[in-house]
C-alpha atoms as a PDB file:
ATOM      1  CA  UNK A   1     -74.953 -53.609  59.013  1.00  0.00           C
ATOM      2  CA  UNK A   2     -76.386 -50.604  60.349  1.00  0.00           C
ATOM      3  CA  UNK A   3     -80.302 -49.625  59.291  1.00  0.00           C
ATOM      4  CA  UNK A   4     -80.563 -46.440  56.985  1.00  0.00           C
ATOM      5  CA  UNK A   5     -80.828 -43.327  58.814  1.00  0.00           C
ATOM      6  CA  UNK A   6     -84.437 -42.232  59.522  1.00  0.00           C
ATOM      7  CA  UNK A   7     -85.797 -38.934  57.661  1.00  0.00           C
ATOM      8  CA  UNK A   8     -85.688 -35.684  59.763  1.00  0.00           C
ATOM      9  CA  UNK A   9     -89.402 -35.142  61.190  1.00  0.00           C
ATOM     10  CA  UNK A  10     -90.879 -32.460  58.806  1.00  0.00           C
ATOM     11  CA  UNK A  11     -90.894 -29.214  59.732  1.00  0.00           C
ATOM     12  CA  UNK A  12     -94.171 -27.101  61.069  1.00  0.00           C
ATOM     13  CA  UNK A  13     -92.907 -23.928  60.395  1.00  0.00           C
ATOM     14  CA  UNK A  14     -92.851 -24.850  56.571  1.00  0.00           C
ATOM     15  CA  UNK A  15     -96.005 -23.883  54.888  1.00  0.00           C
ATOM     16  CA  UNK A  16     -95.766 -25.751  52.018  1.00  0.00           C
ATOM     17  CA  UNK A  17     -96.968 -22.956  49.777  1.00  0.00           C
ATOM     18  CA  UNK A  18     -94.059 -21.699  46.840  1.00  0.00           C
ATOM     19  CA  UNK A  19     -92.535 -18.368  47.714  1.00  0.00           C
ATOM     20  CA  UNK A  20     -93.015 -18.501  51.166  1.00  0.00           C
ATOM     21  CA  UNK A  21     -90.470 -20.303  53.898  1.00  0.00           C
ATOM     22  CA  UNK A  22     -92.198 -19.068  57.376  1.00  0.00           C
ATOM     23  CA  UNK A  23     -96.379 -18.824  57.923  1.00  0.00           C
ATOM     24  CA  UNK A  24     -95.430 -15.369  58.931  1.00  0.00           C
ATOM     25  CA  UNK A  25     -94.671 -14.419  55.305  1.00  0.00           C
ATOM     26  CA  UNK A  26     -97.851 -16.018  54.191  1.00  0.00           C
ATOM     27  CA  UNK A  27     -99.811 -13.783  56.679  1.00  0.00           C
ATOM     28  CA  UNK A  28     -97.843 -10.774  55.918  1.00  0.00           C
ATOM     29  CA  UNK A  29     -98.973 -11.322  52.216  1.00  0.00           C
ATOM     30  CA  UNK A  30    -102.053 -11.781  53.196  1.00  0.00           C
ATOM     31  CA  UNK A  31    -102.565  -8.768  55.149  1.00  0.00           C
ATOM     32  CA  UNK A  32    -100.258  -6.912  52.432  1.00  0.00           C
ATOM     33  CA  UNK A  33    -102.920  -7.637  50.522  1.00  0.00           C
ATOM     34  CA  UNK A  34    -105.982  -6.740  52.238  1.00  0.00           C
ATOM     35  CA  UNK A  35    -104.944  -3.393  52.600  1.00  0.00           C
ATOM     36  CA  UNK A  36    -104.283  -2.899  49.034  1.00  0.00           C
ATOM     37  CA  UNK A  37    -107.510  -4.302  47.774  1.00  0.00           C
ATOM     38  CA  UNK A  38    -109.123  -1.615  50.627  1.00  0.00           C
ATOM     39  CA  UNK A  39    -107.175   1.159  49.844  1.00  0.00           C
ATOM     40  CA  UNK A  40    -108.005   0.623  46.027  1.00  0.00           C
ATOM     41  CA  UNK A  41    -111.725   0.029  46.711  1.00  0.00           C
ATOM     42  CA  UNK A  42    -111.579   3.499  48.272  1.00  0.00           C
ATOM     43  CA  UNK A  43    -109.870   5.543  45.869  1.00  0.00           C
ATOM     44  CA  UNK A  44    -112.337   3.855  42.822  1.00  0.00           C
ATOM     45  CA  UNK A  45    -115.370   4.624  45.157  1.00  0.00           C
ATOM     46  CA  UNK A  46    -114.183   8.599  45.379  1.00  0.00           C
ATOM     47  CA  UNK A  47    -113.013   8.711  42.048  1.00  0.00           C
ATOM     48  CA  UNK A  48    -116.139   6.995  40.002  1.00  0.00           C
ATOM     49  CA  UNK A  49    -118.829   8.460  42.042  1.00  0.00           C
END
């Protein structure tokens, strides 16, 4: 009989976070982000003071 096939090792480009296949996505989001929350902070700062 021959043994049962060993899993593939996992893979390190998977991030293991839902929505997102590559860590470059996850950083992209990130930085997506950070520029949004800025730009907002801005336009509330000019428009409330």
């Amino acid at each position: 009989m021959n043994p049962p096939p060993t899993p593939p090792p996992p893979d390190d480009q998977d991030p293991g976070v839902p929505g997102f296949r590559t860590w470059g996505g996850v950083y992209g989001f990130v930085f997506i982000s950070f520029v949004l929350v800025v730009v907002a902070l801005t336009i509330f700062t000019r428009a409330l003071s």
